[in-house]
PDB file of N, CA and C in Angstrom:
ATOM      1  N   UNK A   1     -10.606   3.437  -3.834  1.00  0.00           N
ATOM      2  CA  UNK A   1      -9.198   3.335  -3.555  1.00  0.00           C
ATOM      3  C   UNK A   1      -8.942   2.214  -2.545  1.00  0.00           C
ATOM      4  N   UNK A   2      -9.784   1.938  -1.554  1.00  0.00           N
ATOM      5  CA  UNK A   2      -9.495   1.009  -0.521  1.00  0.00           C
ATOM      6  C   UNK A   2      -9.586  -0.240  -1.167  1.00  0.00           C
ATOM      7  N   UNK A   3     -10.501  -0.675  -2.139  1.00  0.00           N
ATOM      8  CA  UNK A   3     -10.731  -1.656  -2.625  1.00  0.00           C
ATOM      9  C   UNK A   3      -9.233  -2.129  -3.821  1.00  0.00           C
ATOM     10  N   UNK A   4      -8.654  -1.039  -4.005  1.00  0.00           N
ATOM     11  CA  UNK A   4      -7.600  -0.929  -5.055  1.00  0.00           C
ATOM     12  C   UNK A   4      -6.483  -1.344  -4.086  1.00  0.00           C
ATOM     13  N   UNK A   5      -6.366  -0.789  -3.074  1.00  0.00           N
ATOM     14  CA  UNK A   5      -5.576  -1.208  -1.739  1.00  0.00           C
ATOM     15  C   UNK A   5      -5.689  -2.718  -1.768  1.00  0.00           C
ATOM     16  N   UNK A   6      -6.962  -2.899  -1.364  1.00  0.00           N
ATOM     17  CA  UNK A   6      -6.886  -4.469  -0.846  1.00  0.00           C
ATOM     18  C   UNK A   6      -6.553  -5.579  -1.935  1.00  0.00           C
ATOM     19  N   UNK A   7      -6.716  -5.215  -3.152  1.00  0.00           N
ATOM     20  CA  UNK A   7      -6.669  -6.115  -4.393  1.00  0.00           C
ATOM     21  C   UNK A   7      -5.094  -5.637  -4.287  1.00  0.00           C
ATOM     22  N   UNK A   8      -4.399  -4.869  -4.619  1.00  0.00           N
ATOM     23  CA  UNK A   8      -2.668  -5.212  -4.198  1.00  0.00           C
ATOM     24  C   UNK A   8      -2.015  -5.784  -3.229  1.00  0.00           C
ATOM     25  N   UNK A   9      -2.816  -5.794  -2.105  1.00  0.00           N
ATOM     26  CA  UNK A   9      -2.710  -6.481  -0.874  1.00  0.00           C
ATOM     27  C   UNK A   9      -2.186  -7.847  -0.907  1.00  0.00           C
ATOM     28  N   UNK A  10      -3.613  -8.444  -1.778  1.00  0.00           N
ATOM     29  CA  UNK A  10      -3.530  -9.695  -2.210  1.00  0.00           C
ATOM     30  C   UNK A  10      -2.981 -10.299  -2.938  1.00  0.00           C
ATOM     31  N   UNK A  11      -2.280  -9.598  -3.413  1.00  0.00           N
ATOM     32  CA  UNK A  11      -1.649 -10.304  -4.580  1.00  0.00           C
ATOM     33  C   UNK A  11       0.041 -10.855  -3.548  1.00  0.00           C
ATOM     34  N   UNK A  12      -0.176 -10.482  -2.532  1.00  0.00           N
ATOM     35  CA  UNK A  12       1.052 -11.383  -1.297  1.00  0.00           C
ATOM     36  C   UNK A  12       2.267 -10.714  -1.337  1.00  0.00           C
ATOM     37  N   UNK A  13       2.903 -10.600  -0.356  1.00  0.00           N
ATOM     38  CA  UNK A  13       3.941 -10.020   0.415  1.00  0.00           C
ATOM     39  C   UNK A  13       5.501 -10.569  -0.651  1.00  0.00           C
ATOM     40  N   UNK A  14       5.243 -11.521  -1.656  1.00  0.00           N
ATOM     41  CA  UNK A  14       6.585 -12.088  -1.895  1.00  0.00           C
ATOM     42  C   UNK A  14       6.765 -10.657  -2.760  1.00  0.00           C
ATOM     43  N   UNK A  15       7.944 -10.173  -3.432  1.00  0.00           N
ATOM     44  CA  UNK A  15       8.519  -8.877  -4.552  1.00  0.00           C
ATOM     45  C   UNK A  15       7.130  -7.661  -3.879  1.00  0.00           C
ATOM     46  N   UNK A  16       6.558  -7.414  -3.022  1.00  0.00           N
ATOM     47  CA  UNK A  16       5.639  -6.508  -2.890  1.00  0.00           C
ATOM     48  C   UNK A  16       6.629  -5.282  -3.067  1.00  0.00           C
ATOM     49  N   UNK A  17       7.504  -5.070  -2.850  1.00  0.00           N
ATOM     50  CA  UNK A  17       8.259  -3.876  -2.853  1.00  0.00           C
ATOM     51  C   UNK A  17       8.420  -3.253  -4.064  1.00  0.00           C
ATOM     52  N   UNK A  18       8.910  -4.076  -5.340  1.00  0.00           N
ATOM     53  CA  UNK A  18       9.411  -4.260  -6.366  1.00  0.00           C
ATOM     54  C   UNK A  18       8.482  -4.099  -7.416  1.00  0.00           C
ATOM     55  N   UNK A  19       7.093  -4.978  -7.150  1.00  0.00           N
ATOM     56  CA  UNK A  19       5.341  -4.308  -7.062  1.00  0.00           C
ATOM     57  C   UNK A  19       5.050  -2.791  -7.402  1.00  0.00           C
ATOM     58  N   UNK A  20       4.840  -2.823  -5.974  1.00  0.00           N
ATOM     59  CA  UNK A  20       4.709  -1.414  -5.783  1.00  0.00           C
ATOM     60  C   UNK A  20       5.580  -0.107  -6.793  1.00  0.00           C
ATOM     61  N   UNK A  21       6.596  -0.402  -6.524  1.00  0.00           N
ATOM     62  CA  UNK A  21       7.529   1.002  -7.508  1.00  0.00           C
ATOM     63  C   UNK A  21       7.445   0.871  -8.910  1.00  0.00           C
ATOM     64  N   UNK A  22       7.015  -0.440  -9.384  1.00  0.00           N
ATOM     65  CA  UNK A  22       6.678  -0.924 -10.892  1.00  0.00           C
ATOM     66  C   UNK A  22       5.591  -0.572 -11.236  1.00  0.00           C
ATOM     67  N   UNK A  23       4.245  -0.779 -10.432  1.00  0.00           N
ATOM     68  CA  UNK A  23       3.224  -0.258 -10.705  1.00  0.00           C
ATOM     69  C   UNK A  23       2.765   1.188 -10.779  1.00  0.00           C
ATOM     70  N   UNK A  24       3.243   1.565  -9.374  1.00  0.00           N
ATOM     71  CA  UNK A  24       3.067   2.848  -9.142  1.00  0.00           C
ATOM     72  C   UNK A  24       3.981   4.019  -9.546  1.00  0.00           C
ATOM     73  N   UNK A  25       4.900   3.568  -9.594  1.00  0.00           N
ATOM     74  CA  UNK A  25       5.906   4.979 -10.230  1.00  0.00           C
ATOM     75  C   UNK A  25       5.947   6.047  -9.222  1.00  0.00           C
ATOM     76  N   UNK A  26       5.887   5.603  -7.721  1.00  0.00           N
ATOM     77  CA  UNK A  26       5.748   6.662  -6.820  1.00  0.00           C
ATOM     78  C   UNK A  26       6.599   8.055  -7.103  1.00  0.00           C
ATOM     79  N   UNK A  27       6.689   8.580  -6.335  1.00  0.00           N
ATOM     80  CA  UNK A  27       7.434   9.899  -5.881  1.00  0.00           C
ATOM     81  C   UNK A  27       7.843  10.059  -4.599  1.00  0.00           C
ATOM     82  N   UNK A  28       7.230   9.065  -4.062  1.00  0.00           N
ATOM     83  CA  UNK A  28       7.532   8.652  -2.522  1.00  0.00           C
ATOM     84  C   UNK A  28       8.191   7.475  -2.495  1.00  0.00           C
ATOM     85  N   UNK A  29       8.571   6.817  -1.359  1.00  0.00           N
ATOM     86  CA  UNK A  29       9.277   5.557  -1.001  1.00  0.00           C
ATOM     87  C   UNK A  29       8.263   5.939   0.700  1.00  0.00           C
ATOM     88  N   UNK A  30       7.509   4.422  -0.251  1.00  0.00           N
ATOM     89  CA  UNK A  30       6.970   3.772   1.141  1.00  0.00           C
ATOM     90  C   UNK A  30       7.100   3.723   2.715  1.00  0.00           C
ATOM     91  N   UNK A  31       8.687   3.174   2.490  1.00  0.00           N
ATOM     92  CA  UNK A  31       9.084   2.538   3.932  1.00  0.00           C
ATOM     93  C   UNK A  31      10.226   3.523   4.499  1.00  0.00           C
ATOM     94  N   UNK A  32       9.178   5.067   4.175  1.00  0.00           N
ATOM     95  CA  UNK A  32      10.254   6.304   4.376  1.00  0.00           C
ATOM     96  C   UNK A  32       9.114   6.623   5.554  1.00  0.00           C
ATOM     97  N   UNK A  33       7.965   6.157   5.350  1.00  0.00           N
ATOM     98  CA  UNK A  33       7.078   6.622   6.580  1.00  0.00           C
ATOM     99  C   UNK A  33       6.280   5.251   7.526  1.00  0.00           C
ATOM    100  N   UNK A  34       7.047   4.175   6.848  1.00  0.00           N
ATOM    101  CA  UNK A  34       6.359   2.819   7.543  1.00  0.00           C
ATOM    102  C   UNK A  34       7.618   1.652   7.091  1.00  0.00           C
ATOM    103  N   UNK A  35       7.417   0.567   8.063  1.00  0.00           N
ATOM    104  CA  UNK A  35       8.788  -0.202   7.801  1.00  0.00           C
ATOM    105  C   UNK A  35       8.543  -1.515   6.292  1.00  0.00           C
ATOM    106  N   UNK A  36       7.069  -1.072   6.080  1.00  0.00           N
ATOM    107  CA  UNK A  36       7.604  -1.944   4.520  1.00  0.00           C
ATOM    108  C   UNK A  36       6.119  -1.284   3.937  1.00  0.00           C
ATOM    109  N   UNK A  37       6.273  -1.428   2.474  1.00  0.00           N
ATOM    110  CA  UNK A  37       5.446  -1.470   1.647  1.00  0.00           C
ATOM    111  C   UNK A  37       3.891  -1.486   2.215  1.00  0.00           C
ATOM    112  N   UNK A  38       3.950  -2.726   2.495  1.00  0.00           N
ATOM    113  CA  UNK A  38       2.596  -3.380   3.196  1.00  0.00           C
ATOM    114  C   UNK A  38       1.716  -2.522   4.152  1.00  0.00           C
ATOM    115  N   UNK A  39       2.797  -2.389   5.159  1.00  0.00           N
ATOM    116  CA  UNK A  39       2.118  -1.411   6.513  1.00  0.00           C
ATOM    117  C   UNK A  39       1.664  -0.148   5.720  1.00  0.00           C
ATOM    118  N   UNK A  40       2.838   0.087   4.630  1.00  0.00           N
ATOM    119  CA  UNK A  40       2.053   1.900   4.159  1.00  0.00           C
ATOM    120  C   UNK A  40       0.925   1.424   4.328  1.00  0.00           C
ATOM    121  N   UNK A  41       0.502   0.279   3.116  1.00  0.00           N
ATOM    122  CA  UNK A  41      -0.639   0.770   2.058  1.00  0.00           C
ATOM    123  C   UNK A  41      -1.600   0.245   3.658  1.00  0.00           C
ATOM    124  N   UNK A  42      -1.555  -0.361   4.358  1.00  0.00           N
ATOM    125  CA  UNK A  42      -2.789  -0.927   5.354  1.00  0.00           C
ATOM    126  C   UNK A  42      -3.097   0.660   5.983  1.00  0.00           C
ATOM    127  N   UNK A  43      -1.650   1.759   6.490  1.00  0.00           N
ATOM    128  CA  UNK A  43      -2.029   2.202   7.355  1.00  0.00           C
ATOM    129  C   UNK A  43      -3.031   3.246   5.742  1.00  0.00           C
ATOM    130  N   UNK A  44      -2.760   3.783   5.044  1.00  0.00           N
ATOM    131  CA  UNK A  44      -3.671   4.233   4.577  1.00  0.00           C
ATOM    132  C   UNK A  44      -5.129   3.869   4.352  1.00  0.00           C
ATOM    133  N   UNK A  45      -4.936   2.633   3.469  1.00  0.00           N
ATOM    134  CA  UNK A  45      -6.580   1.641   3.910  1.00  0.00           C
ATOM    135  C   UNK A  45      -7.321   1.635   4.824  1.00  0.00           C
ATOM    136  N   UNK A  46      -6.606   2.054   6.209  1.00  0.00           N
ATOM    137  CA  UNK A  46      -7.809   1.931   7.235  1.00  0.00           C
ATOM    138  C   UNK A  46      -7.633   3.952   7.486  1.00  0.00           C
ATOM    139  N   UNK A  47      -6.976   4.263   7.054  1.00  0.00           N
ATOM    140  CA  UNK A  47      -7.516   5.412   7.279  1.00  0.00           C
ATOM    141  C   UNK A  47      -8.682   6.044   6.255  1.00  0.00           C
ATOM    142  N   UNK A  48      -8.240   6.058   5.431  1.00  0.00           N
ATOM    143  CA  UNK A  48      -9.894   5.799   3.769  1.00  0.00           C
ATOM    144  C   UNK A  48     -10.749   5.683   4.891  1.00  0.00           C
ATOM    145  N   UNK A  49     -10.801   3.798   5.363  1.00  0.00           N
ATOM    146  CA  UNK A  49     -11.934   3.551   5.470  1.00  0.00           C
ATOM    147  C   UNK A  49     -12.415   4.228   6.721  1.00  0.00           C
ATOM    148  N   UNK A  50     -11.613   4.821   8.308  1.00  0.00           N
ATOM    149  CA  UNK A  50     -12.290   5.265   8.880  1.00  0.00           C
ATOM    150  C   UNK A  50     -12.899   6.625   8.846  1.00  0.00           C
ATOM    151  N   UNK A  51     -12.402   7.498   7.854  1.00  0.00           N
ATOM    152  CA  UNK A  51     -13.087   8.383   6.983  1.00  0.00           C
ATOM    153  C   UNK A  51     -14.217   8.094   6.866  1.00  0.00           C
ATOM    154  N   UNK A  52     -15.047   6.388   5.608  1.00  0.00           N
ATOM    155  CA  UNK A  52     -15.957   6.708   5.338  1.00  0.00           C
ATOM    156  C   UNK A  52     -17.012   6.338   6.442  1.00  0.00           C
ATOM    157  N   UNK A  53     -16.414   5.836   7.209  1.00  0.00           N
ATOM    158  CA  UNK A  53     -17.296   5.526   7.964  1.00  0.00           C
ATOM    159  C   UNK A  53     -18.344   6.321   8.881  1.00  0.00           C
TER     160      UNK A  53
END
């Protein structure tokens, strides 16, 4: 999943919003618990990863 994180990551901040709800089909809205898209998915990514660590 982190790696799935970071490969959306990359694909850059321009429509990331627009991204996201296209791809994912959430049930959530992102920037209901963080102020954009981006920060969600990082703050989850580093939480994954300090899990596996």
């Amino acid at each position: 999943m982190v790696a799935d994180i970071e490969a959306f990551l990359d694909t850059g901040a321009s429509g990331m919003e627009e991204r996201f709800q296209e791809y994912f089909e959430p049930c959530i809205i992102p920037t209901g618990f963080r102020l954009s898209t981006r920060e969600f998915l990082i703050a989850i990514r580093d939480e994954l990863s300090s899990k596996a660590a």
